[in-house]
N, C-alpha and C. Protein backbone atom coordinates (compact mmCIF):
# COMPACT_ATOMS: atom_id res chain seq x y z
N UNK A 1 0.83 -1.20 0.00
CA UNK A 1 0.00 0.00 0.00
C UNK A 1 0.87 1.25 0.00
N UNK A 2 0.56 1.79 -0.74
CA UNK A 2 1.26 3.50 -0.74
C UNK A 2 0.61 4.67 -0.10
N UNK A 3 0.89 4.93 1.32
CA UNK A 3 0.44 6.26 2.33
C UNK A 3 0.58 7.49 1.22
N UNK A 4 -0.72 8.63 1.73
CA UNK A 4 -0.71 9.72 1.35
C UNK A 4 -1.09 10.15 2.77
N UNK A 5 0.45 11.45 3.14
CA UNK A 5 0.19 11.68 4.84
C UNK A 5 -0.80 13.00 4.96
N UNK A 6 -1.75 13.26 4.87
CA UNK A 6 -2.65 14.09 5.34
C UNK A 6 -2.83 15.04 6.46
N UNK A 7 -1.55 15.77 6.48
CA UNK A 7 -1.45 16.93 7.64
C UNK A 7 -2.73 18.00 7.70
N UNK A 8 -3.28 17.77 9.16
CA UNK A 8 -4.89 18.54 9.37
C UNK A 8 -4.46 19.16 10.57
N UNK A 9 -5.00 20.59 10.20
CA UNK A 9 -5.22 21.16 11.63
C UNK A 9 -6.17 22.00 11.43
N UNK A 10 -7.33 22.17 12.24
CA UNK A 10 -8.55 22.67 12.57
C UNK A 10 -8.46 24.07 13.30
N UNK A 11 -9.14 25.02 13.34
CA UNK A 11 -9.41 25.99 14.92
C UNK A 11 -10.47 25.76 14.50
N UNK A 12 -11.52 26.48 16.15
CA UNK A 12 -12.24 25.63 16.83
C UNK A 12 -12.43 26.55 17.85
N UNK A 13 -14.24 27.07 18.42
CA UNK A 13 -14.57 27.84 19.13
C UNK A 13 -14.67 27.29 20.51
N UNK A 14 -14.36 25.95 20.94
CA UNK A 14 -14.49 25.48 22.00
C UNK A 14 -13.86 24.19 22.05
N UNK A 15 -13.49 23.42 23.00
CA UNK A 15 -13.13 21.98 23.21
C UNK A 15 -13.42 21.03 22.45
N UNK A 16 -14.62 20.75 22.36
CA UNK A 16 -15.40 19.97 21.75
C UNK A 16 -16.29 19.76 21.10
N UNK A 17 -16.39 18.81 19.74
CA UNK A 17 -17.29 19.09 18.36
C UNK A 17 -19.02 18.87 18.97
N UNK A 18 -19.50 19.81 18.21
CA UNK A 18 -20.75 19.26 18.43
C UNK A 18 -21.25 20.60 19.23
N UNK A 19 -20.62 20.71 20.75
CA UNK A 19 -21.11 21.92 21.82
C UNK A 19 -20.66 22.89 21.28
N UNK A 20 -19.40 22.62 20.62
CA UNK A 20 -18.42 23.93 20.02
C UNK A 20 -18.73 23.91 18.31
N UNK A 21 -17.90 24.42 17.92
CA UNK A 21 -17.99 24.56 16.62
C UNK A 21 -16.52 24.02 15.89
N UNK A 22 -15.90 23.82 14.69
CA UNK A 22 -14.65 23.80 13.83
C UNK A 22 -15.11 25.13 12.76
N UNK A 23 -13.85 26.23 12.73
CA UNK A 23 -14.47 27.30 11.92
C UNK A 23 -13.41 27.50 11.56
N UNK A 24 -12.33 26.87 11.11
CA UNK A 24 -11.62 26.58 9.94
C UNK A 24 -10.52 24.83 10.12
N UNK A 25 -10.52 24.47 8.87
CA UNK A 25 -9.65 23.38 8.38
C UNK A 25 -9.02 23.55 7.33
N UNK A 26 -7.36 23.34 7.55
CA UNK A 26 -6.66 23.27 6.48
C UNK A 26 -5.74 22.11 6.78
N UNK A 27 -5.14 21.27 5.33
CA UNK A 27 -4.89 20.20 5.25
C UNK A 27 -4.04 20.14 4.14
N UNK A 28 -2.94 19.88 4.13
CA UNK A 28 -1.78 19.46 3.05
C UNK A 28 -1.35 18.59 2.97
N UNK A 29 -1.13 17.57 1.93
CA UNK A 29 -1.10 16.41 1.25
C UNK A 29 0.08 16.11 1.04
N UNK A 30 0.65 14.99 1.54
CA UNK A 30 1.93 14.61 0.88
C UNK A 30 2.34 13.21 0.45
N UNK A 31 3.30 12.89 -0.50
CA UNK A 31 3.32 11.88 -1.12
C UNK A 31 4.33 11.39 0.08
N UNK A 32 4.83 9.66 0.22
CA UNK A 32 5.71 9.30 0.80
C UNK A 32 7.13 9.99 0.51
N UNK A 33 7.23 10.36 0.34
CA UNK A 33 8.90 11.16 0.24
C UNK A 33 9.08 12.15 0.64
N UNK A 34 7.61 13.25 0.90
CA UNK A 34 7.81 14.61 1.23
C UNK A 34 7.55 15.53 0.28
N UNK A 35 7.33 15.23 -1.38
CA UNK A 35 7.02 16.54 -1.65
C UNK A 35 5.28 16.72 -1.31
N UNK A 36 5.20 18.14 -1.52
CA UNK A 36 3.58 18.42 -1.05
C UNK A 36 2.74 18.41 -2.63
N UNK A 37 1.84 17.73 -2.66
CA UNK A 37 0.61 16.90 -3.17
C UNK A 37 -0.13 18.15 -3.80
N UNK A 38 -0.87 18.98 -2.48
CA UNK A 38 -2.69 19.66 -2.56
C UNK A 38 -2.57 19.91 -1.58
N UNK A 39 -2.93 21.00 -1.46
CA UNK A 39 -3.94 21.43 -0.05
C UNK A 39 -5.34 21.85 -0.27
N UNK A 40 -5.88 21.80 1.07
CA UNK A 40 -7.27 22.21 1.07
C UNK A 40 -7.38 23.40 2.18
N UNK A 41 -7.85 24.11 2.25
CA UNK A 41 -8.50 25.07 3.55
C UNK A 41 -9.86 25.73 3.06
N UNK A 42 -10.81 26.10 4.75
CA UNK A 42 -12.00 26.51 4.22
C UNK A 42 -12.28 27.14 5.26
N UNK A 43 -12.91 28.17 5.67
CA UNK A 43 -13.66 28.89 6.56
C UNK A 43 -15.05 28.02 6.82
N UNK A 44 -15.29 27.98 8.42
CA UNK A 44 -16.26 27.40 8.15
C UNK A 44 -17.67 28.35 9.18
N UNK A 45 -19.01 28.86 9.21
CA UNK A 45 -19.88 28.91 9.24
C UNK A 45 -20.04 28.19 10.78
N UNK A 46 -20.39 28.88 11.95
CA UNK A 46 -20.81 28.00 13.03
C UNK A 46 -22.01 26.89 13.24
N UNK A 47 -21.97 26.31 13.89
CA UNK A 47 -22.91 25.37 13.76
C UNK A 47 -24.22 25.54 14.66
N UNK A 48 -25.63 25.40 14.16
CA UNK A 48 -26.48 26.31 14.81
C UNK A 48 -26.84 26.15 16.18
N UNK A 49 -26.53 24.96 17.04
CA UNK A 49 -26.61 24.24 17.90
C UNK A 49 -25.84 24.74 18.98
N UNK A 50 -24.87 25.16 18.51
CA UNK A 50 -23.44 25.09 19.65
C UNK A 50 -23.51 26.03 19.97
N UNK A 51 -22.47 26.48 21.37
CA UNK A 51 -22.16 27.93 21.97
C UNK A 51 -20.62 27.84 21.76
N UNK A 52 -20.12 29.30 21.97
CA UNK A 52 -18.84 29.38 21.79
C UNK A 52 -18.54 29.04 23.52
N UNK A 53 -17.06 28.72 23.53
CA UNK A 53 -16.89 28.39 25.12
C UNK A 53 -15.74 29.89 25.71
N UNK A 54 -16.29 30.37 26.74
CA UNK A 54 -15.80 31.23 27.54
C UNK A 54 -13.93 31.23 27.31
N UNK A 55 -13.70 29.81 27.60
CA UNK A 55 -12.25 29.93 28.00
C UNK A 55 -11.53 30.52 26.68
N UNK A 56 -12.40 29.24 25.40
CA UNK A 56 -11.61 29.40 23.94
C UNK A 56 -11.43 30.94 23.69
N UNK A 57 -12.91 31.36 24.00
CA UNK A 57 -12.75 33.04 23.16
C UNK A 57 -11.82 34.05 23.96
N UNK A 58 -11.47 33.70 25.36
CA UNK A 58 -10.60 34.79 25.78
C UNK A 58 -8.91 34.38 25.41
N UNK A 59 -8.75 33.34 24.79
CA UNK A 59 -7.79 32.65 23.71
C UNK A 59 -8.07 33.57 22.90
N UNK A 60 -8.93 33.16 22.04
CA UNK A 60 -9.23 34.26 20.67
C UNK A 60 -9.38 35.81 20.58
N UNK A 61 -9.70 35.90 21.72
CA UNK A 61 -9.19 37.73 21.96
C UNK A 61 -8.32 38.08 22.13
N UNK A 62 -7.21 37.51 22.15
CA UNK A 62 -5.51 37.83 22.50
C UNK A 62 -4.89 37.19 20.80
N UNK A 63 -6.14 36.88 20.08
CA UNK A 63 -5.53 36.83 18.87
C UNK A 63 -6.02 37.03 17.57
N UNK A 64 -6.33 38.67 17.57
CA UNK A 64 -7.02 39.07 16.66
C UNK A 64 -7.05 38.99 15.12
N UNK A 65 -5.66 38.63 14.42
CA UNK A 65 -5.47 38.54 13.19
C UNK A 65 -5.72 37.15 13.04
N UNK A 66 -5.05 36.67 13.71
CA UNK A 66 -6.15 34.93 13.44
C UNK A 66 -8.04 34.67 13.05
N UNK A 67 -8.50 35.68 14.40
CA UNK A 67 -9.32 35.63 14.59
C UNK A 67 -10.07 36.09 13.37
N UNK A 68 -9.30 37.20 12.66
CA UNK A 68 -9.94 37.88 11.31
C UNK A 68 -9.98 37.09 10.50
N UNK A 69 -8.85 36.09 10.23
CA UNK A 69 -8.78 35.16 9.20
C UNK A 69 -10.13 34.45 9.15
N UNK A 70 -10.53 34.09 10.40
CA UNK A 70 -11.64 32.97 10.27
C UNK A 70 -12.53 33.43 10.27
N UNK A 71 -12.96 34.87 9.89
CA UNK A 71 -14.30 35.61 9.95
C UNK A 71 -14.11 35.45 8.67
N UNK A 72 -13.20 35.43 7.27
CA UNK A 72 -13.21 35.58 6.12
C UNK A 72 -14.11 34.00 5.02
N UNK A 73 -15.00 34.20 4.41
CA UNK A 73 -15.27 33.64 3.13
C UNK A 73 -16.10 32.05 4.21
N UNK A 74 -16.74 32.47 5.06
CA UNK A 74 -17.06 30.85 5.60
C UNK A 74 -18.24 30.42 5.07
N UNK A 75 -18.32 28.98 4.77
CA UNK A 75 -19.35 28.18 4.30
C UNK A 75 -19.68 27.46 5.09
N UNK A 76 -20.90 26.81 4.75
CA UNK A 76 -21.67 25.66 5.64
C UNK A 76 -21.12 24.90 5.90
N UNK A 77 -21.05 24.26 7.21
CA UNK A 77 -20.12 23.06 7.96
C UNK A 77 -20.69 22.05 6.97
N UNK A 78 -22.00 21.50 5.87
CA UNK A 78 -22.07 20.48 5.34
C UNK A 78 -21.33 20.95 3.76
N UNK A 79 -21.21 21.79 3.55
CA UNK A 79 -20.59 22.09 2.25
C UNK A 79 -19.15 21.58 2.07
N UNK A 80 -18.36 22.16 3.04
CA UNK A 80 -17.64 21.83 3.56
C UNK A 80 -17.19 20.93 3.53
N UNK A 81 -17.65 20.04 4.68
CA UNK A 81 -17.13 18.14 4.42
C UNK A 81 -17.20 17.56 3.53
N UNK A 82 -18.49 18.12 2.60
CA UNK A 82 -18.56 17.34 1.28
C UNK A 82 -17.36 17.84 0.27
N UNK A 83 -17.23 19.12 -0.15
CA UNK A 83 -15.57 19.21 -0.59
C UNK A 83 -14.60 18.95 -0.13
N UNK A 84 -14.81 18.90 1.06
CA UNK A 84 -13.09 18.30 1.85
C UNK A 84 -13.01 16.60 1.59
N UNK A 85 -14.29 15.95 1.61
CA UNK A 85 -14.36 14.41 1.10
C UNK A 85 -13.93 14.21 -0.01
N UNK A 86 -14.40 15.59 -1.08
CA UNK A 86 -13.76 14.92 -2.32
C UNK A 86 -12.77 15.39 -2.70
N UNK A 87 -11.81 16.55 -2.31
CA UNK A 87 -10.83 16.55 -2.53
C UNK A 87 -9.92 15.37 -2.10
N UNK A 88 -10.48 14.69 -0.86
CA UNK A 88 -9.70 13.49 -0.02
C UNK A 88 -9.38 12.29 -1.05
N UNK A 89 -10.95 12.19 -2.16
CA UNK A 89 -11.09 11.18 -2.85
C UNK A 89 -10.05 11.70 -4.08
N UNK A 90 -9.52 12.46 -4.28
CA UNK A 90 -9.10 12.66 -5.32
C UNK A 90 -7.54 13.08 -5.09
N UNK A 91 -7.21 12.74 -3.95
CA UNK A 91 -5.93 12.05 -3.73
C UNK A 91 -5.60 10.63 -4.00
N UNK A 92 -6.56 10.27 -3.81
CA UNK A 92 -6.04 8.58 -3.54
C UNK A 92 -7.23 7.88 -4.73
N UNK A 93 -7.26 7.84 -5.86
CA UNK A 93 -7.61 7.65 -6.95
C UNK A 93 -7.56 6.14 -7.52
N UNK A 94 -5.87 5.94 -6.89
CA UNK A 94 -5.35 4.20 -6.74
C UNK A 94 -5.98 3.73 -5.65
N UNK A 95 -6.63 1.87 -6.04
CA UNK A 95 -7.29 1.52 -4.78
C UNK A 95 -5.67 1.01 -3.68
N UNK A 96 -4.90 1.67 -4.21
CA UNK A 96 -3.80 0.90 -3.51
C UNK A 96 -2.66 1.86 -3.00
N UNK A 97 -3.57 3.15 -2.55
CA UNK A 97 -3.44 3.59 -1.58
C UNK A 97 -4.38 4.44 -0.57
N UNK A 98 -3.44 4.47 0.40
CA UNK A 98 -4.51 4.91 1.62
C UNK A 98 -4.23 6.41 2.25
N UNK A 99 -4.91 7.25 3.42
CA UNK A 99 -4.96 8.08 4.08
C UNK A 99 -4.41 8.47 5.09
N UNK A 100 -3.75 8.88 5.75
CA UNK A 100 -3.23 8.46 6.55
C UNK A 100 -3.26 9.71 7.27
N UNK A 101 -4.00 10.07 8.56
CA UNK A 101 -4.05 11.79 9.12
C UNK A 101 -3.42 11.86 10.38
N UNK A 102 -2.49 13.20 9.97
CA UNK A 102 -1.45 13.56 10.55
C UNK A 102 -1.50 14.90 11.36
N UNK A 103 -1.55 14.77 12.87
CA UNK A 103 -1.89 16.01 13.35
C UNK A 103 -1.14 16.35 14.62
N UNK A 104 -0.93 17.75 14.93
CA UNK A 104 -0.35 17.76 16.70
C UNK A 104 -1.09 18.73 17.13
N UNK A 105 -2.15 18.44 18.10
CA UNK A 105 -2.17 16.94 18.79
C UNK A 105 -3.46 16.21 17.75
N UNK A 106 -3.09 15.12 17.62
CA UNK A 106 -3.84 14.50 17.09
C UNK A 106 -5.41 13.69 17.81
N UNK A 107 -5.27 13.88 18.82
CA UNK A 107 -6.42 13.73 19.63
C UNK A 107 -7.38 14.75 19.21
N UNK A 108 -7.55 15.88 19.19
CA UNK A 108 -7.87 17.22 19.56
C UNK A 108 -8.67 17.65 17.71
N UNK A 109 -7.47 17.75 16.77
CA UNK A 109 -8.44 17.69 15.44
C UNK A 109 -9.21 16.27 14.95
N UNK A 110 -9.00 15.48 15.68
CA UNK A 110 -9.05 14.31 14.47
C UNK A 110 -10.66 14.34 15.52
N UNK A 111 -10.84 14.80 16.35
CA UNK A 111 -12.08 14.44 17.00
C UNK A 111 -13.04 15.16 16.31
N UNK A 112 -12.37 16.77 15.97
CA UNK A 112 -13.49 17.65 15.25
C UNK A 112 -13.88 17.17 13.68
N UNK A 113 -12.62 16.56 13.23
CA UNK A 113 -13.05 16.52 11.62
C UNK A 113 -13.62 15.18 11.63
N UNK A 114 -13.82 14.03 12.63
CA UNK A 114 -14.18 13.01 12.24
C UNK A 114 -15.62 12.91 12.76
N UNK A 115 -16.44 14.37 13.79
CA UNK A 115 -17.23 13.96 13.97
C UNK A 115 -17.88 14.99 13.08
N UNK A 116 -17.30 15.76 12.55
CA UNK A 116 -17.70 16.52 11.39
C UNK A 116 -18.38 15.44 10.25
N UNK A 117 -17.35 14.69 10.13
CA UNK A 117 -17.88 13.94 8.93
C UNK A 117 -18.59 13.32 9.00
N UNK A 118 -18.82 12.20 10.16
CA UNK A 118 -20.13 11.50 10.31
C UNK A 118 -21.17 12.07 10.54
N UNK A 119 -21.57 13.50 10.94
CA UNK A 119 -22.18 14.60 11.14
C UNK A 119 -22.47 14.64 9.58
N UNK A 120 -21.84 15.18 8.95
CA UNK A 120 -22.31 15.62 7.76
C UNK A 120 -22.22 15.11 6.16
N UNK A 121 -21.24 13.88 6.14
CA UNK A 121 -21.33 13.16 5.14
C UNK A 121 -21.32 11.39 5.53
N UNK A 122 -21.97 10.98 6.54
CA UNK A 122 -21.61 9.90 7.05
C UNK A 122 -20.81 8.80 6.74
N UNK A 123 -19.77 9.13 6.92
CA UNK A 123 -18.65 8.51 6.63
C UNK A 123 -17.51 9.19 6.94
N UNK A 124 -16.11 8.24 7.58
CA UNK A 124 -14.75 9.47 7.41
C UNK A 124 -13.92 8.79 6.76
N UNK A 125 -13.55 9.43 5.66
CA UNK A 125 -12.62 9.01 4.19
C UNK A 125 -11.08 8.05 5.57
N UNK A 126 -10.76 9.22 6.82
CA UNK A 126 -9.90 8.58 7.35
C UNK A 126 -10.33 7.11 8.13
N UNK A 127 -10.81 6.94 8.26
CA UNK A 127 -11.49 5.62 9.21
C UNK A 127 -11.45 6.49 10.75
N UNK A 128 -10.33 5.51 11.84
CA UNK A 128 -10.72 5.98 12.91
C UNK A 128 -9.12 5.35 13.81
N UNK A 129 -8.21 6.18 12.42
CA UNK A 129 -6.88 6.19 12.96
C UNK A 129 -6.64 7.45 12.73
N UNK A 130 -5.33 8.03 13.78
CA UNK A 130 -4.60 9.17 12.86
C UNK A 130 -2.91 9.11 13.47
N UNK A 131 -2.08 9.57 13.10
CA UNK A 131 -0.94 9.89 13.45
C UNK A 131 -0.74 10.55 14.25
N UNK A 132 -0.33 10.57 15.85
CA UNK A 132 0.09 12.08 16.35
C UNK A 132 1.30 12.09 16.41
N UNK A 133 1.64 13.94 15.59
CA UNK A 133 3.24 13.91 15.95
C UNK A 133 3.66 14.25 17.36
N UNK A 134 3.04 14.79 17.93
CA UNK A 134 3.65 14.59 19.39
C UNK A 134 3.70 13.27 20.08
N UNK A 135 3.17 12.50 20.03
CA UNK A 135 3.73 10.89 20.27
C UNK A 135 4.87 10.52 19.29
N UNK A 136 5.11 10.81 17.94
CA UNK A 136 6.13 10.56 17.25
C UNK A 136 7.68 10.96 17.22
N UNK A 137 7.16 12.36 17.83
CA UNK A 137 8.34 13.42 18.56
C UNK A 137 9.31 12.47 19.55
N UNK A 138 7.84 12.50 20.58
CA UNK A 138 8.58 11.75 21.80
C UNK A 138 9.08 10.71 21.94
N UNK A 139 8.60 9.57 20.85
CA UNK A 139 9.74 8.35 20.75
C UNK A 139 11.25 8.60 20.11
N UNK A 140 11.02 9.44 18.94
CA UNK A 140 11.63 9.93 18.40
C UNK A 140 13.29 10.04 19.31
N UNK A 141 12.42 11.05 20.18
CA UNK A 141 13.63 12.14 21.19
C UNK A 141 13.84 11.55 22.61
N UNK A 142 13.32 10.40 22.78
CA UNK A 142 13.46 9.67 23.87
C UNK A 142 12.83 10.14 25.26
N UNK A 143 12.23 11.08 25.12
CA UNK A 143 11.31 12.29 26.02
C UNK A 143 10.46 11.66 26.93
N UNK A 144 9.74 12.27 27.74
CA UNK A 144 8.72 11.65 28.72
C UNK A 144 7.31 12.55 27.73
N UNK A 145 6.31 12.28 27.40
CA UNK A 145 5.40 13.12 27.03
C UNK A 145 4.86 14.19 27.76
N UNK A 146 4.96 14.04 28.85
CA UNK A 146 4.96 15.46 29.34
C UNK A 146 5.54 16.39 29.35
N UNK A 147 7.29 15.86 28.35
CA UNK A 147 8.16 16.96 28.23
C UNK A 147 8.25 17.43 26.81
N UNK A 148 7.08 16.82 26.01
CA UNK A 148 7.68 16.89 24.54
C UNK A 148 6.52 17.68 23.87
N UNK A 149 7.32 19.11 24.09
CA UNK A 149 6.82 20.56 23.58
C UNK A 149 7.87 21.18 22.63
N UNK A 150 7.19 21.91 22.01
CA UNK A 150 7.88 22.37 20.38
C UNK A 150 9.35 23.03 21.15
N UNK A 151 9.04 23.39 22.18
CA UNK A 151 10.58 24.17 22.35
C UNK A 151 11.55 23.30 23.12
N UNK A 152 11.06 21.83 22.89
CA UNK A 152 12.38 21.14 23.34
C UNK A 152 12.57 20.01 22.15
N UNK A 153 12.06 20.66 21.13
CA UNK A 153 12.61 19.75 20.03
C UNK A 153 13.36 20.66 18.94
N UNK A 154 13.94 19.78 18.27
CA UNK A 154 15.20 20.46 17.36
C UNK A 154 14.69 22.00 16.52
N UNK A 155 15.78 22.70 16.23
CA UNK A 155 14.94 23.95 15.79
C UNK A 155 14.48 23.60 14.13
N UNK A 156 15.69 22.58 13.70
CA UNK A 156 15.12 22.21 12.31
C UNK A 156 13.88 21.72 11.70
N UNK A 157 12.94 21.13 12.96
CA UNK A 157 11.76 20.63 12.50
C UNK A 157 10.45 21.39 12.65
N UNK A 158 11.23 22.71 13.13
CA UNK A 158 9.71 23.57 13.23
C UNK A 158 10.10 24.90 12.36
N UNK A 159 8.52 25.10 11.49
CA UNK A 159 9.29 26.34 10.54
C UNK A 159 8.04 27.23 11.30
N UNK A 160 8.95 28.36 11.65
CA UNK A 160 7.94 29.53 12.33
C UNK A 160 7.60 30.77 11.22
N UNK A 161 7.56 30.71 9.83
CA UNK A 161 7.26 31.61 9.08
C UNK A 161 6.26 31.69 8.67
N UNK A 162 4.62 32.04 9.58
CA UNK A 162 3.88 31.74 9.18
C UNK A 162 3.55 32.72 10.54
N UNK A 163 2.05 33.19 10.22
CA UNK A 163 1.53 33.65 11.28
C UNK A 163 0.62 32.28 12.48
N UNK A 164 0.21 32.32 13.31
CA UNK A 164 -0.29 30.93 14.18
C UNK A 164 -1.57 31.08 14.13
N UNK A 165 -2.18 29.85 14.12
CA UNK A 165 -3.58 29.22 13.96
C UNK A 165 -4.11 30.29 12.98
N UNK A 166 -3.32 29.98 11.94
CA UNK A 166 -4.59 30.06 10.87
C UNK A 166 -3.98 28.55 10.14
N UNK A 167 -4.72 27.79 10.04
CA UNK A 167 -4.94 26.47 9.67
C UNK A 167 -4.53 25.98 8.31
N UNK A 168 -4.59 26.56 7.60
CA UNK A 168 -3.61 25.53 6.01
C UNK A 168 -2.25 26.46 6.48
N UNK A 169 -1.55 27.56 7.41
CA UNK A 169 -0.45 27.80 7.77
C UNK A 169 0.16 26.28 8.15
N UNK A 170 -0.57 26.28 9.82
CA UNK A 170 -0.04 25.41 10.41
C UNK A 170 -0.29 23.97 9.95
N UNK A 171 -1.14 23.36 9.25
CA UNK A 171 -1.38 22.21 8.58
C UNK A 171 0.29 21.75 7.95
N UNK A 172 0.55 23.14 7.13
CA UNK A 172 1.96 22.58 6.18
C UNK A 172 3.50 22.67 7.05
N UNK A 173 3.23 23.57 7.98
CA UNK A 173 3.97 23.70 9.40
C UNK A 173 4.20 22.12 9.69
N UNK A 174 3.10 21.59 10.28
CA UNK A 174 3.17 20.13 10.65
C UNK A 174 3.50 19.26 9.94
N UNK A 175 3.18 19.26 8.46
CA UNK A 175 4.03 18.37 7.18
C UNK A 175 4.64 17.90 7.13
N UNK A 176 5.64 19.76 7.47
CA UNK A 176 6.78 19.64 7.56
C UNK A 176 7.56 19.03 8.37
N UNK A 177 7.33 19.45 9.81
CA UNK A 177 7.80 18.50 11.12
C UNK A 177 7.75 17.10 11.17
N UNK A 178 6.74 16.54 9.96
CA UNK A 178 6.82 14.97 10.37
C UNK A 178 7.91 14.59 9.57
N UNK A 179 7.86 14.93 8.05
CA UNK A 179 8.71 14.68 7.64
C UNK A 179 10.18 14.77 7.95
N UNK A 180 10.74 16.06 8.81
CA UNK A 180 11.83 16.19 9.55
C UNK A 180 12.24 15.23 10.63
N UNK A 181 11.24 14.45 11.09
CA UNK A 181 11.05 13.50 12.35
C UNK A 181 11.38 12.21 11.61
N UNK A 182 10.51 12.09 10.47
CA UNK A 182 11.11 10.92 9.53
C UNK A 182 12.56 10.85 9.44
N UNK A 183 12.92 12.31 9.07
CA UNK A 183 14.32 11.87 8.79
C UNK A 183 15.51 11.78 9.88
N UNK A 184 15.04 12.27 10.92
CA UNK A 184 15.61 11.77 11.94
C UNK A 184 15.79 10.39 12.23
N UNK A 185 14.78 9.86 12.27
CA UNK A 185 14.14 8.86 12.44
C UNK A 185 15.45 7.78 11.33
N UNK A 186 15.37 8.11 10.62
CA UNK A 186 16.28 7.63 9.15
C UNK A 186 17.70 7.46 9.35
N UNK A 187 18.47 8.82 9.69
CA UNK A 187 19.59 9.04 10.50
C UNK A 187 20.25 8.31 11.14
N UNK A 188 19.54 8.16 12.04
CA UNK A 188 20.02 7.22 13.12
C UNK A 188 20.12 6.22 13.18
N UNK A 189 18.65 5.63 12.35
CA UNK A 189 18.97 3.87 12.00
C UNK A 189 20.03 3.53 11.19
N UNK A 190 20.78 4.76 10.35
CA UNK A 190 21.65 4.22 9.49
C UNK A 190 23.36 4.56 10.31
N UNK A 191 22.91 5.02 11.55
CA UNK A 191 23.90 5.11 12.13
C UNK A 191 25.27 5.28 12.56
């Protein structure tokens, strides 16, 4: 089977999908080797159900240009999944390869976009795996997970030229880092 690594990162008006909202996703595509594929990003439209949560927004008030970003061009949370499904499908075209979603923390998006999708296109193109690079970090670096934060890992695997949480930024941000982790990872075994 041939992986296509699917770097996702979401913002998000609260903790959790459903009470909260996802009001943007961006996602960059990469082939096994590292070059980048496609991306996707989308503004997304709150969901009519939910409240924003107290803690998130006094987060989001200390970060206003982010915050502008995600006021820009948003569509319906079902519009949405349904283009983000088929752009997904139109990565992986061969039945002989697969998806593979890549996130830090990967707990945290993979909860919003996967209940997004059964929410709104029932089905998730990813199944009900994903990659986290902060678990990958920390084997990686021999770390305790409670110690394995961006500023105790190498400076080469994090590119800070980007403004923060706006989401196809940090999506290709993270790409990047796995792939740098790969090659660490590579390095060493060849020893």
């Amino acid at each position: 089977m041939n992986e296509i690594y699917v770097s996702v990162d979401i913002e998000a008006d609260g903790p959790i999908p459903g009470d909260n909202s996802m009001l943007s996703i961006g996602s960059a595509a990469y082939d096994e080797s590292g070059s980048l594929l496609s991306t996707f990003s989308a503004n997304i439209l709150p969901l009519q159900a939910a409240q924003q949560n107290p803690i998130t927004m006094e987060f989001w008030s200390k970060q206003p240009k982010a915050w502008a970003e995600l006021q820009k061009d948003r569509e319906a949370p079902g519009r949405v999944m349904h283009r983000y499904s088929e752009w997904l499908a139109s990565l992986c075209s061969d039945p002989d390869t697969t998806l593979v979603f890549v996130a830090y923390p990967a707990v945290f998006d993979f909860a919003y976009v996967h209940w997004y999708f059964i929410h709104f296109v029932g089905v998730d193109p990813f199944g009900f795996s994903a990659l986290d690079l902060k678990t990958y970090a920390m084997a990686t670096l021999n770390l305790k997970f409670s110690e394995t934060y961006k500023s105790n890992m190498p400076k080469e695997w994090l590119n800070r030229n980007h403004p923060p949480h706006v989401a196809l930024a940090d999506a290709i941000e993270q790409g990047e880092m796995f792939f740098e982790i790969r090659k660490a990872i590579q390095s060493s075994t060849r020893g």
